[in-house]
Protein backbone atom coordinates (compact mmCIF):
# COMPACT_ATOMS: atom_id res chain seq x y z
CA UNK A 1 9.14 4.96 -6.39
CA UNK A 2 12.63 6.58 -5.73
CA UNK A 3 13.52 6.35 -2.13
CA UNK A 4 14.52 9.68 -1.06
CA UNK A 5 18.44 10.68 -0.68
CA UNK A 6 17.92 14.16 1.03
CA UNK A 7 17.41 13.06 4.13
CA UNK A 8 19.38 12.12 7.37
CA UNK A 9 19.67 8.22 6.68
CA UNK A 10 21.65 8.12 3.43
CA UNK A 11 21.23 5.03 1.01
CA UNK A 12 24.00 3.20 -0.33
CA UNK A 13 22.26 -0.48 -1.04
CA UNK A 14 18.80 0.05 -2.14
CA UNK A 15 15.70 -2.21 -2.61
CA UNK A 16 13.23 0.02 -3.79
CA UNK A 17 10.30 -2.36 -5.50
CA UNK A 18 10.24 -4.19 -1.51
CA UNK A 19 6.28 -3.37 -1.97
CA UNK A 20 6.04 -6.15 -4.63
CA UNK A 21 7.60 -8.50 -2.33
CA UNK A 22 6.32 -7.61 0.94
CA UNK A 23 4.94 -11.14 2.09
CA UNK A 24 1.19 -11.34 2.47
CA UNK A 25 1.26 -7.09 1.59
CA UNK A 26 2.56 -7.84 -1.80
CA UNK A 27 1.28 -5.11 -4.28
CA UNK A 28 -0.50 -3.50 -1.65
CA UNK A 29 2.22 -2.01 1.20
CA UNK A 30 3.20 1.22 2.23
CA UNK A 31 6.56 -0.30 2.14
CA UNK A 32 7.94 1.27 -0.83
CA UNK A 33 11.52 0.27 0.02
CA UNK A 34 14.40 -1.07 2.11
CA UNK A 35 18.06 0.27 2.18
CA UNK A 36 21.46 -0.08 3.74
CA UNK A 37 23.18 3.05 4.41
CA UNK A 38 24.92 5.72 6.90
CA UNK A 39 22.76 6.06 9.79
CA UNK A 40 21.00 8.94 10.51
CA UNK A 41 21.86 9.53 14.14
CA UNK A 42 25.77 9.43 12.90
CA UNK A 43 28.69 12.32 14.73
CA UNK A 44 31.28 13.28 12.77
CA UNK A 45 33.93 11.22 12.89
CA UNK A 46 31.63 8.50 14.04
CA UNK A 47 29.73 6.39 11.22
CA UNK A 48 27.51 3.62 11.49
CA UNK A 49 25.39 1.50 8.33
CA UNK A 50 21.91 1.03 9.46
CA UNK A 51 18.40 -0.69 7.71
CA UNK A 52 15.88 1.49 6.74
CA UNK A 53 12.02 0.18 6.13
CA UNK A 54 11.11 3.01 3.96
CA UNK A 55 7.24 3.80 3.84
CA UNK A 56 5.14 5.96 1.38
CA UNK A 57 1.41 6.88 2.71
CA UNK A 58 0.54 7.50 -1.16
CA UNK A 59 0.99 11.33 -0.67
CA UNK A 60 4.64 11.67 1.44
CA UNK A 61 7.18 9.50 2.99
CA UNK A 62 5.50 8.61 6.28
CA UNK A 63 7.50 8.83 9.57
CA UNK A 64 6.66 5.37 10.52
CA UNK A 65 9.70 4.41 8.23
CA UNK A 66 12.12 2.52 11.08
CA UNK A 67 16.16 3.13 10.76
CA UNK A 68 17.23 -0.06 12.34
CA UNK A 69 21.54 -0.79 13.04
CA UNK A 70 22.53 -3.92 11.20
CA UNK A 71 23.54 -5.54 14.12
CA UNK A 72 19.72 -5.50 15.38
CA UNK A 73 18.11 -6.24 11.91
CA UNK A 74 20.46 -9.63 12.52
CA UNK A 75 19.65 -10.09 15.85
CA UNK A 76 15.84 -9.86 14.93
CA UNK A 77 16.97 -12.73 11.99
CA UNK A 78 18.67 -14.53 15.12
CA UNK A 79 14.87 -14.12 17.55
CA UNK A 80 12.67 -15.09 14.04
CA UNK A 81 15.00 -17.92 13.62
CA UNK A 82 14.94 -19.56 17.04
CA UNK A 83 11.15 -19.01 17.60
CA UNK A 84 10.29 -20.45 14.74
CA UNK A 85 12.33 -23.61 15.61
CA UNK A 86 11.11 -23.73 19.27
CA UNK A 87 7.66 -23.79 17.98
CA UNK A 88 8.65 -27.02 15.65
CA UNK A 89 7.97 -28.88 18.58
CA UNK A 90 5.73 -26.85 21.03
CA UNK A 91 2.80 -29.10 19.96
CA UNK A 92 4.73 -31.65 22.81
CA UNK A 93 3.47 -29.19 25.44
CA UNK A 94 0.02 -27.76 26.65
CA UNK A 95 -0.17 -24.41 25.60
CA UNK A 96 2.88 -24.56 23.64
CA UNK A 97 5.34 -23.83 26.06
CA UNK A 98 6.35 -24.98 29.20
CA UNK A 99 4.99 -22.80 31.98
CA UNK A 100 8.20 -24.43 34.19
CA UNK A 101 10.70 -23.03 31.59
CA UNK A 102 9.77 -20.34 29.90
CA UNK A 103 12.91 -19.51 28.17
CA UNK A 104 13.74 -21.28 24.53
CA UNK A 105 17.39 -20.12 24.62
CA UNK A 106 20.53 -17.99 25.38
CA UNK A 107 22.14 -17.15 22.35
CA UNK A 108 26.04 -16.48 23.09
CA UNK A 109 26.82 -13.01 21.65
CA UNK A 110 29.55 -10.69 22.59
CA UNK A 111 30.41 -12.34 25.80
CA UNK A 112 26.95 -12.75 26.93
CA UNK A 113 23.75 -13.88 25.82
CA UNK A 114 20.49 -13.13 24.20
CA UNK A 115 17.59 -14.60 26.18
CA UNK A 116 14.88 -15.89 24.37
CA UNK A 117 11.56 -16.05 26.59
CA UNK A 118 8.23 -16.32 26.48
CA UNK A 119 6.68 -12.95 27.91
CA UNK A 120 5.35 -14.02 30.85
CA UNK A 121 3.78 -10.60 31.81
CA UNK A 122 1.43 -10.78 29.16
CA UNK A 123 -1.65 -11.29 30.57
CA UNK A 124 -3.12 -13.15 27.37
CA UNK A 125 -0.22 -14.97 26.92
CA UNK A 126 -1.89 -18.35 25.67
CA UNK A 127 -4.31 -17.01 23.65
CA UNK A 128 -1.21 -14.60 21.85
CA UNK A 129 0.67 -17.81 21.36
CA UNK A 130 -1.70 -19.37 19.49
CA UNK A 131 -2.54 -16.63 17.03
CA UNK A 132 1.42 -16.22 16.67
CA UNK A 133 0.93 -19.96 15.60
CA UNK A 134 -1.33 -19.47 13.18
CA UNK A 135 -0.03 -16.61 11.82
CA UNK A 136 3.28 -18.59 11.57
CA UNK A 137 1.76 -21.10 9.87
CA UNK A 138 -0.04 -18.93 7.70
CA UNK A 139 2.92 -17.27 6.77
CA UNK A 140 4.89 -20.42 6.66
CA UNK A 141 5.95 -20.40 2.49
CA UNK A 142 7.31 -16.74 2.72
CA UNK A 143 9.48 -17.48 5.75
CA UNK A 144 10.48 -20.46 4.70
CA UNK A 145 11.57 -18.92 1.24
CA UNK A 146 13.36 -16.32 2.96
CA UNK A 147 15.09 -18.76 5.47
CA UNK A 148 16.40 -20.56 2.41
CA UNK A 149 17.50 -17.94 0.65
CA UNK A 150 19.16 -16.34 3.55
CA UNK A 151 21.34 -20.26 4.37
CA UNK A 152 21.87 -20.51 0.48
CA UNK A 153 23.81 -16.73 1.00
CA UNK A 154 25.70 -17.67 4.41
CA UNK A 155 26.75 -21.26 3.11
CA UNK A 156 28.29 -18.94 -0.04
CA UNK A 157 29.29 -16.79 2.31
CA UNK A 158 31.62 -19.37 4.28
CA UNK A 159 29.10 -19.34 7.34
């Protein structure tokens, strides 16, 4: 399936089979395709590439399709990364954090720092870590093929 270029966010780098490789949705996802192109909410004079998730409901492009900046589609890379090294060795505490210290890191970017927490206003906090667990376990071979893929381009990358 063709992912549209008549609308707002316009494609330059295109994945468009992401549905056969859409972890655990593989050959079954509304995610038809992903793309890296000029954002849709650019001004004149004022341009900015963004990630587009684009979805298909089987009869139109849905508007659940997300239009993410780069910078954030990294900075979610940056959160998957760190939780899922945090949770390496969360079996040392009860509950699998530390109610004491709550935050895993601060991530120096731009002059400050990305604080990664627990959500401590979640009311069903324990029980949510532990299906985030076993969904992360579940879902441990995709990640993990991903992560490597992703170092393999960085180290080629110089990074």
């Amino acid at each position: 399936m063709k992912i549209p270029v008549t609308l707002k966010h316009k494609p330059v780098i295109v994945s468009e089979n992401y549905e056969n490789i859409d972890g655990r949705y593989a050959y079954d996802s509304d995610a038809k395709g992903l793309s890296l192109g000029l954002a849709q909410w650019n001004d004149r004079g004022n341009v900015d590439i963004s990630a587009k998730v684009w979805r298909h409901t089987g009869e139109k492009w849905s508007r659940q399709s997300e239009e993410l900046p780069i910078h954030r589609v990294l900075d979610l890379a940056i959160l998957v990364c760190r939780s899922k090294q945090y949770f390496r060795e969360a079996y040392r505490y009860e509950n699998f954090y530390d109610k004491e210290n709550t935050v895993i890191d601060r991530v120096g970017l731009q002059g400050d720092a990305m604080t990664v927490e627990f959500c401590t206003d979640n009311t069903m906090l324990e029980d949510d870590i532990k299906l985030f667990l076993q969904a992360l376990s579940k879902d441990d071979e995709l990640i993990g093929e991903r992560l490597r893929v992703l170092s393999s381009i960085l180290k080629d990358m110089g990074y």
